[in-house]
PDB file of N, CA and C in Angstrom:
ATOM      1  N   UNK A   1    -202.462 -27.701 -57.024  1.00  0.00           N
ATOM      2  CA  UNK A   1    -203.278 -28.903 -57.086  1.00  0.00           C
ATOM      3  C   UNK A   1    -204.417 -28.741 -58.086  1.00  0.00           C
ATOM      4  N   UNK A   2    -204.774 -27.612 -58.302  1.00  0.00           N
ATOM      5  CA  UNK A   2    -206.242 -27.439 -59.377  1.00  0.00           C
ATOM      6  C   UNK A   2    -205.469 -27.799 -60.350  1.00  0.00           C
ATOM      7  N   UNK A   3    -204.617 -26.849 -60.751  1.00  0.00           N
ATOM      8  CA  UNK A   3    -203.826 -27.232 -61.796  1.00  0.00           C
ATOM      9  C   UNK A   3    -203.995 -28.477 -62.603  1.00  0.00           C
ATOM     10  N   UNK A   4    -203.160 -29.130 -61.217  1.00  0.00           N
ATOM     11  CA  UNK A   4    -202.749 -31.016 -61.386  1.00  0.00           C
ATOM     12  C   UNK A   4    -204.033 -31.301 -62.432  1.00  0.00           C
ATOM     13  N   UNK A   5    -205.634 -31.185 -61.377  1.00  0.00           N
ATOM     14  CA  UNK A   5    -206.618 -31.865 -61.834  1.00  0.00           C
ATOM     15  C   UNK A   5    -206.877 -31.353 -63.330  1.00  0.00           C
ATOM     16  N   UNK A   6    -207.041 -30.007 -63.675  1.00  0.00           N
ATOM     17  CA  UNK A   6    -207.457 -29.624 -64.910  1.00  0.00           C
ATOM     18  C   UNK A   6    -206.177 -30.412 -65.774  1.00  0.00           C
ATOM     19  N   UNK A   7    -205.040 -30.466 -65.872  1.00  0.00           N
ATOM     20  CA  UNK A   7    -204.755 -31.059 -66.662  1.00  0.00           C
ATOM     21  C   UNK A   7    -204.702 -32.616 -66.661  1.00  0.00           C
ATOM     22  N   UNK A   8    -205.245 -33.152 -65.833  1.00  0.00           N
ATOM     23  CA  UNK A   8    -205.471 -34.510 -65.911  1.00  0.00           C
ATOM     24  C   UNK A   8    -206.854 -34.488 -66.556  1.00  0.00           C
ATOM     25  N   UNK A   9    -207.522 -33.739 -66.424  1.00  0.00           N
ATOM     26  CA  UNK A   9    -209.244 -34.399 -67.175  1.00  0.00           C
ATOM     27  C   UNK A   9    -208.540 -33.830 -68.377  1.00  0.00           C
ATOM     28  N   UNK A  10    -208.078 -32.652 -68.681  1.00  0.00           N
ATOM     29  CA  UNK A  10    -207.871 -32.288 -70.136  1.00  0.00           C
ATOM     30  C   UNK A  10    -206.581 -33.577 -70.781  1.00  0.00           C
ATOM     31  N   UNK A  11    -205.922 -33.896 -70.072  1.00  0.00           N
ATOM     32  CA  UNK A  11    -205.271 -35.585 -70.780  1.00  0.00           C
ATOM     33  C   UNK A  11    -205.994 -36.521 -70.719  1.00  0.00           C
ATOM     34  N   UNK A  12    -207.091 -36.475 -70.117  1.00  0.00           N
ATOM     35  CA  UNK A  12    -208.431 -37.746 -70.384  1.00  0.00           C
ATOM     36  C   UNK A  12    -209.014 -37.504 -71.141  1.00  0.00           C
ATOM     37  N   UNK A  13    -209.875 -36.030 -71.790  1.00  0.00           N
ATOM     38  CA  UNK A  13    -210.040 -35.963 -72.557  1.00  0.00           C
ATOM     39  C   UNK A  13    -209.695 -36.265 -73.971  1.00  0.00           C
ATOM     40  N   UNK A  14    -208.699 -35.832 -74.087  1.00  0.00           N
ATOM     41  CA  UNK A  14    -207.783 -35.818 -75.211  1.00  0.00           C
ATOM     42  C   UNK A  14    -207.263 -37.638 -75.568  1.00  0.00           C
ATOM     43  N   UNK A  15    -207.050 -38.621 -74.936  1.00  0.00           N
ATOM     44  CA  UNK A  15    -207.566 -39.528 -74.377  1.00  0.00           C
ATOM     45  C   UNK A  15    -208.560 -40.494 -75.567  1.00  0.00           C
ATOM     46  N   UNK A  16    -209.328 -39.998 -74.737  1.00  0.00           N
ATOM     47  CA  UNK A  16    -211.271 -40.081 -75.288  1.00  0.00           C
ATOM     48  C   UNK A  16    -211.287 -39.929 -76.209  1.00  0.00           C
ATOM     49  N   UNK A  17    -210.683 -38.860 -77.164  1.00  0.00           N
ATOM     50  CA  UNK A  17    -211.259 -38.622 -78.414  1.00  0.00           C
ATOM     51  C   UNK A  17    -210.107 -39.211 -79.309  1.00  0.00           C
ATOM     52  N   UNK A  18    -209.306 -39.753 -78.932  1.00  0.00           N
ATOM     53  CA  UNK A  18    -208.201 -40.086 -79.975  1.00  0.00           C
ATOM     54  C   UNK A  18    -208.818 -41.682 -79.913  1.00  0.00           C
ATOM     55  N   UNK A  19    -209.369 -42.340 -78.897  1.00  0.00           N
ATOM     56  CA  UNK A  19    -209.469 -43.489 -78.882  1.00  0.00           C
ATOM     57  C   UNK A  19    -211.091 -43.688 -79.678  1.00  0.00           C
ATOM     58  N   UNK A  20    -211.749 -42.464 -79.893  1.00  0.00           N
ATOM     59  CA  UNK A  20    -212.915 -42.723 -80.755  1.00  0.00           C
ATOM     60  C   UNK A  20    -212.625 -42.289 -82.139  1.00  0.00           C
ATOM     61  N   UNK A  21    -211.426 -41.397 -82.139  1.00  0.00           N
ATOM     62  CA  UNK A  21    -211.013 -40.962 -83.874  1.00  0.00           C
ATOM     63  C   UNK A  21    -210.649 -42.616 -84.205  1.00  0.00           C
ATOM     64  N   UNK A  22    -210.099 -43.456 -83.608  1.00  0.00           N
ATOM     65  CA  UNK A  22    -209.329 -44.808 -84.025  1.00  0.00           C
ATOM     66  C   UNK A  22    -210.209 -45.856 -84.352  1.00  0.00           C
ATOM     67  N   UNK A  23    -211.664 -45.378 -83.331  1.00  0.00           N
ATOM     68  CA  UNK A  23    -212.512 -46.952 -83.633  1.00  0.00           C
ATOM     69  C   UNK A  23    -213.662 -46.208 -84.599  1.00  0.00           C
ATOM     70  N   UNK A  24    -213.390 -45.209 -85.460  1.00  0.00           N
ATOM     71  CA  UNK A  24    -214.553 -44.576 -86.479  1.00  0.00           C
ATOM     72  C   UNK A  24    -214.380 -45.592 -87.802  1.00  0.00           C
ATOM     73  N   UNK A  25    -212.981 -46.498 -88.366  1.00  0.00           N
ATOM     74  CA  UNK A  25    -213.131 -47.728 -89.027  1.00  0.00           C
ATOM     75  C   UNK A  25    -213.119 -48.966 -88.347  1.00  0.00           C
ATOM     76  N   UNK A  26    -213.992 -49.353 -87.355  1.00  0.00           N
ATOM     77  CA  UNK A  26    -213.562 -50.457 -86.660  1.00  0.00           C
ATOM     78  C   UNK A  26    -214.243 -51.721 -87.491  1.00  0.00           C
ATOM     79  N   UNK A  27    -214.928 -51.926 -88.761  1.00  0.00           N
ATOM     80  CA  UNK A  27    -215.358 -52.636 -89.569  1.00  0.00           C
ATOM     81  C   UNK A  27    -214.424 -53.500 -90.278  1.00  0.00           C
ATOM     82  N   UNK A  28    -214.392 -54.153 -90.583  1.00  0.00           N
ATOM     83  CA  UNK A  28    -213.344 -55.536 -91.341  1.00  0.00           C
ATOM     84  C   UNK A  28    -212.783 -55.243 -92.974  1.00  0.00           C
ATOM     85  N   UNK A  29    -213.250 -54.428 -93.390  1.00  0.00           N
ATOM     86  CA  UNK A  29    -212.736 -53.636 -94.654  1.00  0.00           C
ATOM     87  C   UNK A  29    -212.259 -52.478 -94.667  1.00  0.00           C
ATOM     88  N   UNK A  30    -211.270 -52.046 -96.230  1.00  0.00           N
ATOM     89  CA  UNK A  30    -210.925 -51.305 -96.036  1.00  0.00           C
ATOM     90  C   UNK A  30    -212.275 -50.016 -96.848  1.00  0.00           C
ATOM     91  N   UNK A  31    -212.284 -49.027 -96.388  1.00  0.00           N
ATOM     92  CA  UNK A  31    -212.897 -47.765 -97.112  1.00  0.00           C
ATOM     93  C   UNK A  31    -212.354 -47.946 -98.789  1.00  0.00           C
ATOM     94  N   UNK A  32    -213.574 -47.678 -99.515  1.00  0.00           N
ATOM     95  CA  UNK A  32    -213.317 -47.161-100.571  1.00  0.00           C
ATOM     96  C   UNK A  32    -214.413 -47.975-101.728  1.00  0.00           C
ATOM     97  N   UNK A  33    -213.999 -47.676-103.214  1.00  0.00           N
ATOM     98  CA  UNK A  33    -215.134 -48.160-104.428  1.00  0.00           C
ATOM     99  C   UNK A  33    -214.384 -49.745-104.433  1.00  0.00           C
ATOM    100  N   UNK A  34    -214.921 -51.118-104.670  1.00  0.00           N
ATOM    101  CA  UNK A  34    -214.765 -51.866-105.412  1.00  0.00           C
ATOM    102  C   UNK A  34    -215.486 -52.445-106.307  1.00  0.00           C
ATOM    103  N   UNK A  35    -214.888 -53.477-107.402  1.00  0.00           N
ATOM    104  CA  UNK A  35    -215.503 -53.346-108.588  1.00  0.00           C
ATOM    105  C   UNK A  35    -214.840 -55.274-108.592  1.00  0.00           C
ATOM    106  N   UNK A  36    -216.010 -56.242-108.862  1.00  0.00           N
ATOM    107  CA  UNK A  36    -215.688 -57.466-108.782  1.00  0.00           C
ATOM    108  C   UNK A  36    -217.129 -58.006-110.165  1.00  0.00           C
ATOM    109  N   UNK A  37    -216.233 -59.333-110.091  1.00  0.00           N
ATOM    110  CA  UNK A  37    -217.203 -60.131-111.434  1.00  0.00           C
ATOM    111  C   UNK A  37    -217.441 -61.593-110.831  1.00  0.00           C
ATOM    112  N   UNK A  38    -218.598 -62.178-111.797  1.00  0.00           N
ATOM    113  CA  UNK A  38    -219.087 -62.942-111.136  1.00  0.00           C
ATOM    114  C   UNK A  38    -219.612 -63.662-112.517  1.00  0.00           C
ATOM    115  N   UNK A  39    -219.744 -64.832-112.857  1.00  0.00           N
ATOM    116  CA  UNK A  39    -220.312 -65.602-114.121  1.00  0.00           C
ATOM    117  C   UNK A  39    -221.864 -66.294-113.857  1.00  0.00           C
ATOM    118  N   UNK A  40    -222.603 -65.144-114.645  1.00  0.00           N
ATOM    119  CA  UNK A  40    -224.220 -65.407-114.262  1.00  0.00           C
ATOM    120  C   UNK A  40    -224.600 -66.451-115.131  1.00  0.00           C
ATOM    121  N   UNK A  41    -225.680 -66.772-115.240  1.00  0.00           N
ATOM    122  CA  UNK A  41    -225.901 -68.114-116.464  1.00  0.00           C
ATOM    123  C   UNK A  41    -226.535 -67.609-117.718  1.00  0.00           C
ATOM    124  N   UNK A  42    -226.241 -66.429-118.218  1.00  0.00           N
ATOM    125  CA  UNK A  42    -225.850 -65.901-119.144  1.00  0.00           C
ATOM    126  C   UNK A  42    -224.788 -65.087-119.963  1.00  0.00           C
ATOM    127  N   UNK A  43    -223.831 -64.940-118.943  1.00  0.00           N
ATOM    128  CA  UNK A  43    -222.771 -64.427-119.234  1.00  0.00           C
ATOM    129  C   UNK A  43    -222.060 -63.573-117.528  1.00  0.00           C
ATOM    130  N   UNK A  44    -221.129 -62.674-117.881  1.00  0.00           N
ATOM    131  CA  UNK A  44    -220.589 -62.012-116.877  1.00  0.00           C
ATOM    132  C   UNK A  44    -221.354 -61.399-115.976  1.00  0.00           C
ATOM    133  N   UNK A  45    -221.230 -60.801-114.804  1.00  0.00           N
ATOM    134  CA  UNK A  45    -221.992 -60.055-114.360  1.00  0.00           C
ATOM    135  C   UNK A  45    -220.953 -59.255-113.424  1.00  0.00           C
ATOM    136  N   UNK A  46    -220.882 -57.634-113.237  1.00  0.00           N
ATOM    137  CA  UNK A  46    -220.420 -56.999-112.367  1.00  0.00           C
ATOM    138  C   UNK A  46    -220.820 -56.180-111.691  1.00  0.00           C
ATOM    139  N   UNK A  47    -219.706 -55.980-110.844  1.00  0.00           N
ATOM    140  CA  UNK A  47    -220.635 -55.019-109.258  1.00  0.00           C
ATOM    141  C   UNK A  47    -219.490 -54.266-109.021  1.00  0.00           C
ATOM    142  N   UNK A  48    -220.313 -53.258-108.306  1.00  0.00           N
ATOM    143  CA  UNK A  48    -219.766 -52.080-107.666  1.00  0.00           C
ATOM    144  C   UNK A  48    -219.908 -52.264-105.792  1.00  0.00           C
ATOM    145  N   UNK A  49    -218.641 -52.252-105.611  1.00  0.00           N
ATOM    146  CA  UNK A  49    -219.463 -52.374-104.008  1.00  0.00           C
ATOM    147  C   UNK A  49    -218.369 -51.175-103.242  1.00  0.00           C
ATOM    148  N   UNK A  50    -219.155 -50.764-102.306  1.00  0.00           N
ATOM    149  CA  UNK A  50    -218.767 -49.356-101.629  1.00  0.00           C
ATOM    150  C   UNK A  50    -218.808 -49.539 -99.880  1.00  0.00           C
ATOM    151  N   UNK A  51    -217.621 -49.712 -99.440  1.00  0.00           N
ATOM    152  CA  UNK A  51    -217.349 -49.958 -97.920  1.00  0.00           C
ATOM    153  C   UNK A  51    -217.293 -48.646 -98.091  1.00  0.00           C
ATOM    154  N   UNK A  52    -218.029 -47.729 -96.540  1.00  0.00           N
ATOM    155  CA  UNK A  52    -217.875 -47.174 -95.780  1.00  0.00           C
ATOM    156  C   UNK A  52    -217.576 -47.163 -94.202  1.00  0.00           C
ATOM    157  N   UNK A  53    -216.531 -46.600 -93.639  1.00  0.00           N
ATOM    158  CA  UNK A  53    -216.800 -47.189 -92.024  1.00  0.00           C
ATOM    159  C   UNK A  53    -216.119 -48.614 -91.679  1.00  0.00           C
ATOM    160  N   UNK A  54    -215.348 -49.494 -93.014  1.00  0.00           N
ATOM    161  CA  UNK A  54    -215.087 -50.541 -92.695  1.00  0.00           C
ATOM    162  C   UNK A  54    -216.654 -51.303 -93.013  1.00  0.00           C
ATOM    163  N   UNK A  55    -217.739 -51.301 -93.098  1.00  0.00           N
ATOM    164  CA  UNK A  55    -219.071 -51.775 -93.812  1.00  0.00           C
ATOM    165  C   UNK A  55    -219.459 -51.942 -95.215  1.00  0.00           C
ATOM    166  N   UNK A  56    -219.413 -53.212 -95.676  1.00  0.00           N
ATOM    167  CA  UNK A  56    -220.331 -52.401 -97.022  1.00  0.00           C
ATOM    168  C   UNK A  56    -221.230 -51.954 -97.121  1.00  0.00           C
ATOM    169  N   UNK A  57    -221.430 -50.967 -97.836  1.00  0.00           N
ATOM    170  CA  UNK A  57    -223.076 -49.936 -97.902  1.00  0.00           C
ATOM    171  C   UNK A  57    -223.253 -49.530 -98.978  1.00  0.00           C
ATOM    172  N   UNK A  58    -222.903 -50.247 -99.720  1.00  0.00           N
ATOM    173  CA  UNK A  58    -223.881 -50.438-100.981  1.00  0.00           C
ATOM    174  C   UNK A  58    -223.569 -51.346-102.138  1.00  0.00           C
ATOM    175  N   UNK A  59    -224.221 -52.004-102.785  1.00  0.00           N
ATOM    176  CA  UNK A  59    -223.409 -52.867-104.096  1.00  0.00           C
ATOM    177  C   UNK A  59    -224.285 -52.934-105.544  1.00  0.00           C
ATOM    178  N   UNK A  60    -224.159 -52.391-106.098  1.00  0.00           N
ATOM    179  CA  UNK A  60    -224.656 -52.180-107.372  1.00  0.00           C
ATOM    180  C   UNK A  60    -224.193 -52.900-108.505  1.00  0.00           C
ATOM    181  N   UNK A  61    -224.787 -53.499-109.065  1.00  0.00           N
ATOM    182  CA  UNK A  61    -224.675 -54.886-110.301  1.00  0.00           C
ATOM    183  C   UNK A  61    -224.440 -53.896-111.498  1.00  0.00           C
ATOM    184  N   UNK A  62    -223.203 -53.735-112.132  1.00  0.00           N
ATOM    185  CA  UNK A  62    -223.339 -52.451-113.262  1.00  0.00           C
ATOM    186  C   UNK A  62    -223.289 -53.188-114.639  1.00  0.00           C
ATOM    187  N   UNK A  63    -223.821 -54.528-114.662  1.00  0.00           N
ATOM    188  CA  UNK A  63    -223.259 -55.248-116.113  1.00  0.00           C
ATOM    189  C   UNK A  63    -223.718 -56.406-116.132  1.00  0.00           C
ATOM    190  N   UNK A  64    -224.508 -56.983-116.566  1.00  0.00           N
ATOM    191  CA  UNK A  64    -225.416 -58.223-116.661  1.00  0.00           C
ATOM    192  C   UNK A  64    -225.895 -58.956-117.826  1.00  0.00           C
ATOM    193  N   UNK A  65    -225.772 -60.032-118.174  1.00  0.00           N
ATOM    194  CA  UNK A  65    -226.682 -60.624-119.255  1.00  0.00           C
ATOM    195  C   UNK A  65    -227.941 -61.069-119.320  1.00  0.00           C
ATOM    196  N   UNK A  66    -228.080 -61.186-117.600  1.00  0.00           N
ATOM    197  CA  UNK A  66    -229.655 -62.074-117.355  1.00  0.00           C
ATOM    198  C   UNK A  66    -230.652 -61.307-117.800  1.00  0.00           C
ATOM    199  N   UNK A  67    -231.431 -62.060-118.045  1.00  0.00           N
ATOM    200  CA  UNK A  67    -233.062 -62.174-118.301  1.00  0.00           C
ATOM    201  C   UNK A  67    -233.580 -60.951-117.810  1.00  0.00           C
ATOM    202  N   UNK A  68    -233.901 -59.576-118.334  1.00  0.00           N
ATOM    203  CA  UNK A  68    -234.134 -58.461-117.649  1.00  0.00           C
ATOM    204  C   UNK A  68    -236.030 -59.088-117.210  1.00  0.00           C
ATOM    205  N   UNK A  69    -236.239 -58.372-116.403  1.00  0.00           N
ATOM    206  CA  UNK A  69    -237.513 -58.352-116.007  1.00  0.00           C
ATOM    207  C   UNK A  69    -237.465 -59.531-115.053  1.00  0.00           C
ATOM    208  N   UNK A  70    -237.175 -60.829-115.757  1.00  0.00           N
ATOM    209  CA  UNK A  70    -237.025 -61.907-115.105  1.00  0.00           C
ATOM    210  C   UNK A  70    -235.866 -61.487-113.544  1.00  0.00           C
ATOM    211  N   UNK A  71    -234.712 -61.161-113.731  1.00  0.00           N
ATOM    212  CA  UNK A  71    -234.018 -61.235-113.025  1.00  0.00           C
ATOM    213  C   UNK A  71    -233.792 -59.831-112.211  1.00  0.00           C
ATOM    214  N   UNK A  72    -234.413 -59.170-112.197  1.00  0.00           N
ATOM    215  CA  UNK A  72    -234.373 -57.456-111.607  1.00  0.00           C
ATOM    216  C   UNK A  72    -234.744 -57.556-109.868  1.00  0.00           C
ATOM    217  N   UNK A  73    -235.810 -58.891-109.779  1.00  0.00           N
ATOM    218  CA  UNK A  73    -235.805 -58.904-108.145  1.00  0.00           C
ATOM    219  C   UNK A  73    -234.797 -59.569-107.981  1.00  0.00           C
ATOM    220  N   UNK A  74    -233.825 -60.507-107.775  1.00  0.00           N
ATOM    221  CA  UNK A  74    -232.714 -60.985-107.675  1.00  0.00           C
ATOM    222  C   UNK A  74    -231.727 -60.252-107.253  1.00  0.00           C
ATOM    223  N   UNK A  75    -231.416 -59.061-108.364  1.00  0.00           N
ATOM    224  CA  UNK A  75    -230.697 -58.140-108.988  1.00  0.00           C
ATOM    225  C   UNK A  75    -230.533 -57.213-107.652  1.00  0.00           C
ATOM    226  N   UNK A  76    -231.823 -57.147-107.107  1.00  0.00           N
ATOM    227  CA  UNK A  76    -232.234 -55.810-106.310  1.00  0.00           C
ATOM    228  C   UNK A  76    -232.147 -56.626-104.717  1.00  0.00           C
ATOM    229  N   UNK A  77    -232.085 -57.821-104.563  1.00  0.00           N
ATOM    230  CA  UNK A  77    -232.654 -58.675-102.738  1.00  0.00           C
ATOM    231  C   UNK A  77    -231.569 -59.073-102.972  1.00  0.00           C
ATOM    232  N   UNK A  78    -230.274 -59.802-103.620  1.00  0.00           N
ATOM    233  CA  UNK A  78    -229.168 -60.162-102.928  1.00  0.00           C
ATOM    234  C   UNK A  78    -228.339 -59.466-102.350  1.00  0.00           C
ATOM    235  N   UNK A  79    -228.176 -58.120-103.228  1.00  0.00           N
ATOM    236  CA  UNK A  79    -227.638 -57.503-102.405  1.00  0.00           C
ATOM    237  C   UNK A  79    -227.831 -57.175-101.355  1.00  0.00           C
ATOM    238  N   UNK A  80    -228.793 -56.474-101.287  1.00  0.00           N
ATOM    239  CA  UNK A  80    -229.557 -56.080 -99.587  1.00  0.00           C
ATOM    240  C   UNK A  80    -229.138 -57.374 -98.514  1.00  0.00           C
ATOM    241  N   UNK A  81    -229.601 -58.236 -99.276  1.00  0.00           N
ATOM    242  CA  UNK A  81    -229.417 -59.407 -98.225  1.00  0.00           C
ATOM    243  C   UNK A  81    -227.278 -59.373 -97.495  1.00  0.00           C
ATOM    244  N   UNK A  82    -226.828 -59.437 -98.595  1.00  0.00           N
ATOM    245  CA  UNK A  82    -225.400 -58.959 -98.886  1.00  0.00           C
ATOM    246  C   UNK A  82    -224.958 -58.288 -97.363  1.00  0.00           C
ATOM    247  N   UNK A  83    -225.503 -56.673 -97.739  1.00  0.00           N
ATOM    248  CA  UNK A  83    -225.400 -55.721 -96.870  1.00  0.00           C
ATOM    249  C   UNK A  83    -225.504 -56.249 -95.055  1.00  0.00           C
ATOM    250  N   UNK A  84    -226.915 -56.546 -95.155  1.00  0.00           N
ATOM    251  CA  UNK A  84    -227.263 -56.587 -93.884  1.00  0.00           C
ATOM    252  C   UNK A  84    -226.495 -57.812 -93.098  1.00  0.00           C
ATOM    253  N   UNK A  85    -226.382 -58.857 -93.811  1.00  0.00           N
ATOM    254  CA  UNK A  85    -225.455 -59.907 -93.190  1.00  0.00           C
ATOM    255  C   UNK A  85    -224.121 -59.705 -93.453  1.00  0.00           C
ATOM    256  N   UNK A  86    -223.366 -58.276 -93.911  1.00  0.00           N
ATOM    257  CA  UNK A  86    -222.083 -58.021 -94.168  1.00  0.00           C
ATOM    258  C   UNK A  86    -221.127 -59.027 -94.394  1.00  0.00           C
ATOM    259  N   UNK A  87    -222.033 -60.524 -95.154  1.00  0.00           N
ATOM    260  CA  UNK A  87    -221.455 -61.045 -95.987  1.00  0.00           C
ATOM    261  C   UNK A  87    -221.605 -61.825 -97.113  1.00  0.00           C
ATOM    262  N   UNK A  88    -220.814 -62.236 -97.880  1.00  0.00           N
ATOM    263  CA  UNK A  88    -221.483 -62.818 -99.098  1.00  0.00           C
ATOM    264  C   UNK A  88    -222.207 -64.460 -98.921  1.00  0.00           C
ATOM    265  N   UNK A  89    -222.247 -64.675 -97.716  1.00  0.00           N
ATOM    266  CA  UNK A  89    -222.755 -66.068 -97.119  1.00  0.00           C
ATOM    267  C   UNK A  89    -224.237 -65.270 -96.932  1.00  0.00           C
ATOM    268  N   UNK A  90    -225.285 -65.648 -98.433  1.00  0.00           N
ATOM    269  CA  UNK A  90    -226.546 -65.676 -98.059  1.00  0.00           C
ATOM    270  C   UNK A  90    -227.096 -67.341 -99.210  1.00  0.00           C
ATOM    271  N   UNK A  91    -228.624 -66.651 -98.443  1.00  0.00           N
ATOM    272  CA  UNK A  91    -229.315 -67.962 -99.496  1.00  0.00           C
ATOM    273  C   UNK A  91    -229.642 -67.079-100.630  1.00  0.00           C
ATOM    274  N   UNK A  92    -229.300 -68.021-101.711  1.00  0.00           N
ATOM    275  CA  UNK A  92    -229.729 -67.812-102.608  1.00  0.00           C
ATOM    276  C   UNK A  92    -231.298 -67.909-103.336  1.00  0.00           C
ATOM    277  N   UNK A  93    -231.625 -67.261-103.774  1.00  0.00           N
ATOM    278  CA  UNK A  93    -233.366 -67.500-104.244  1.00  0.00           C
ATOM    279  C   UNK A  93    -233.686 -68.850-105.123  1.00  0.00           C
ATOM    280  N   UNK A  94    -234.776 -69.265-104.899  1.00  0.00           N
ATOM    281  CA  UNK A  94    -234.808 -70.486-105.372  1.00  0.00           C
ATOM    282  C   UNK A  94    -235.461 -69.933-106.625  1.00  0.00           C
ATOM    283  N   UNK A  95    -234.634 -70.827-107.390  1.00  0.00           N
ATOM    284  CA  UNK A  95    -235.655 -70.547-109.325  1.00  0.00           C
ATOM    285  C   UNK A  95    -234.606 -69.961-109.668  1.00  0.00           C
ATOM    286  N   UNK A  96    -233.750 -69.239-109.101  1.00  0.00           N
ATOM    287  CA  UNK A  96    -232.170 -67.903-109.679  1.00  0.00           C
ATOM    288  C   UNK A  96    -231.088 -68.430-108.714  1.00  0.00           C
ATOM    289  N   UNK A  97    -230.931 -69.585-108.705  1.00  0.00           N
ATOM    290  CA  UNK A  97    -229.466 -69.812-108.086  1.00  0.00           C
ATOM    291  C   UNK A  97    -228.072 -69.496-108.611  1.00  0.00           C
ATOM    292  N   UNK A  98    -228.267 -69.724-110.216  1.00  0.00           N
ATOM    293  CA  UNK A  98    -227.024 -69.274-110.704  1.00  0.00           C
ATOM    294  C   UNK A  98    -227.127 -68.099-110.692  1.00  0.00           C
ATOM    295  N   UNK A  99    -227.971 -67.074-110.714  1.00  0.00           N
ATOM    296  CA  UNK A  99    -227.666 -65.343-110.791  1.00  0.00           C
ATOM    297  C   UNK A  99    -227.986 -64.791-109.381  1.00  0.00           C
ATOM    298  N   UNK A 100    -228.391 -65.981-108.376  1.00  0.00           N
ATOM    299  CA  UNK A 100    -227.641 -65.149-106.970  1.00  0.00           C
ATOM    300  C   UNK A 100    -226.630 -65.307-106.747  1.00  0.00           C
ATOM    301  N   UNK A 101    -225.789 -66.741-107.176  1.00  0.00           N
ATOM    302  CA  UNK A 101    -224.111 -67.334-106.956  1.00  0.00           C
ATOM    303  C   UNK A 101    -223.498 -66.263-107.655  1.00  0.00           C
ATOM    304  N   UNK A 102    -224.019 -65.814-108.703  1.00  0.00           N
ATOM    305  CA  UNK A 102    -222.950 -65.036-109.961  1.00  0.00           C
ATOM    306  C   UNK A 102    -223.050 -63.197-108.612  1.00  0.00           C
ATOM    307  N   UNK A 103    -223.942 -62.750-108.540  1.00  0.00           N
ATOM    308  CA  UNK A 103    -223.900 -61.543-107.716  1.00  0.00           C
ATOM    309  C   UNK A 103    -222.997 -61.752-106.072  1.00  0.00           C
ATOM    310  N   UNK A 104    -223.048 -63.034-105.659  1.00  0.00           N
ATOM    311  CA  UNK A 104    -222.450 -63.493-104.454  1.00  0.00           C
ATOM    312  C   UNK A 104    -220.643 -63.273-104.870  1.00  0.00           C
ATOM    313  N   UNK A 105    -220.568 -64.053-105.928  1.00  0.00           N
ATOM    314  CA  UNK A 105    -219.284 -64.133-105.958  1.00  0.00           C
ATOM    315  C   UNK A 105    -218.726 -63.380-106.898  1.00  0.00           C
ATOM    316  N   UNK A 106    -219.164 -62.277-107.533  1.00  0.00           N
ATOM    317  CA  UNK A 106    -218.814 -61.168-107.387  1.00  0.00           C
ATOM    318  C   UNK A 106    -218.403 -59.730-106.428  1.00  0.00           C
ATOM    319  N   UNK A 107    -219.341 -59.771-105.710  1.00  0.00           N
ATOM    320  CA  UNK A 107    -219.181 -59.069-104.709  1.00  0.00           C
ATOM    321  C   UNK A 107    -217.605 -59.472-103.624  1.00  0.00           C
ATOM    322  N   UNK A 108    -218.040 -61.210-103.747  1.00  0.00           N
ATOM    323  CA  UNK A 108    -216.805 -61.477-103.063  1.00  0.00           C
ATOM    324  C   UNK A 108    -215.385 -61.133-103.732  1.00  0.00           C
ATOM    325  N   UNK A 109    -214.948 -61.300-104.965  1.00  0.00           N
ATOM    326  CA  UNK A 109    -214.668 -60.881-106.171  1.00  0.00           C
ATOM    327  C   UNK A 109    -214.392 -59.608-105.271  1.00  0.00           C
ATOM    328  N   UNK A 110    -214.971 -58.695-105.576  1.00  0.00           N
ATOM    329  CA  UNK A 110    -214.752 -57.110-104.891  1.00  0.00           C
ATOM    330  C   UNK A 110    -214.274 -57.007-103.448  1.00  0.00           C
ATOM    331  N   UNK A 111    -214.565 -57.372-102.620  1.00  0.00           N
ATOM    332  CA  UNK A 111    -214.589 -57.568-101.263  1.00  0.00           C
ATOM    333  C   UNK A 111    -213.182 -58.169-100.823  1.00  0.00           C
ATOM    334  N   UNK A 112    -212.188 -58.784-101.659  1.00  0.00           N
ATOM    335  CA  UNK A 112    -210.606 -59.355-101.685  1.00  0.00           C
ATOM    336  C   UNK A 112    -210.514 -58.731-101.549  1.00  0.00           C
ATOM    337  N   UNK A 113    -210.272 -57.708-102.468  1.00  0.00           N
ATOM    338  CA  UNK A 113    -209.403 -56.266-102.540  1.00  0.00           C
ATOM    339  C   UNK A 113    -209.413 -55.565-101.581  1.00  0.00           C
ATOM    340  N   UNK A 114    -210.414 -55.458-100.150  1.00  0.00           N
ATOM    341  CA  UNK A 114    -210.791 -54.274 -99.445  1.00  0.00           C
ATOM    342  C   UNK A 114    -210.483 -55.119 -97.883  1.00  0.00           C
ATOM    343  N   UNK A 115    -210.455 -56.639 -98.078  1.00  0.00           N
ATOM    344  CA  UNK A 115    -210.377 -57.205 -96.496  1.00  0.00           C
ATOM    345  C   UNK A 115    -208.943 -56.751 -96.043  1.00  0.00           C
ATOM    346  N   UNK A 116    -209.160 -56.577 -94.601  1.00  0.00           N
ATOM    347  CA  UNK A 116    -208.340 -55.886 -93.807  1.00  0.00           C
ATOM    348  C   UNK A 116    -206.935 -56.938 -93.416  1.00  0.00           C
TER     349      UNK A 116
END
């Protein structure tokens, strides 16, 4: 009877951890680099975006025409915004609508490739 029990917690165990190895991507994407474009109101604009975990966690604009200086906070808050609402449904900044749409739908652009 000990027996019985030790190998029943050790098959619960075993159990347990296969059912947490399974939900370590439980996020709506797949893992890995993507790379999407987006038409800013100066020209192209592209991004890098990086699911981890099924999350994106991070998206980096690697190619732009806009207005440097002008457009660098834009550049730097949509994404974030991006991230935290893990989706490309944000507001856009008022005064930079076309170069938050162009970073939005880029990302989305990237983000095809990786939905589950």
């Amino acid at each position: 009877m000990k027996n019985f029990k030790q190998l029943l917690v050790l098959a619960l165990v075993v159990t347990l951890l296969f059912a947490v190895g399974c939900q370590a991507n439980t996020g709506k994407y797949t893992d890995g680099v993507y790379t999407g474009s987006g038409e800013g109101k100066f020209g192209p604009m592209k991004v890098e975006v990086i699911v981890e975990k099924g999350k994106i966690s991070a998206i980096k604009v690697v190619e732009h025409s806009e207005t440097p200086g002008l457009s660098d906070s834009i550049i730097e808050k949509i994404p974030q915004e991006i991230i935290k609402a893990q989706s490309t449904e944000v507001s856009a900044i008022s005064g930079a609508t076309v170069t938050s749409e162009a970073i939005m739908q880029a990302v989305q652009d990237a983000i095809k490739g990786a939905s589950k």
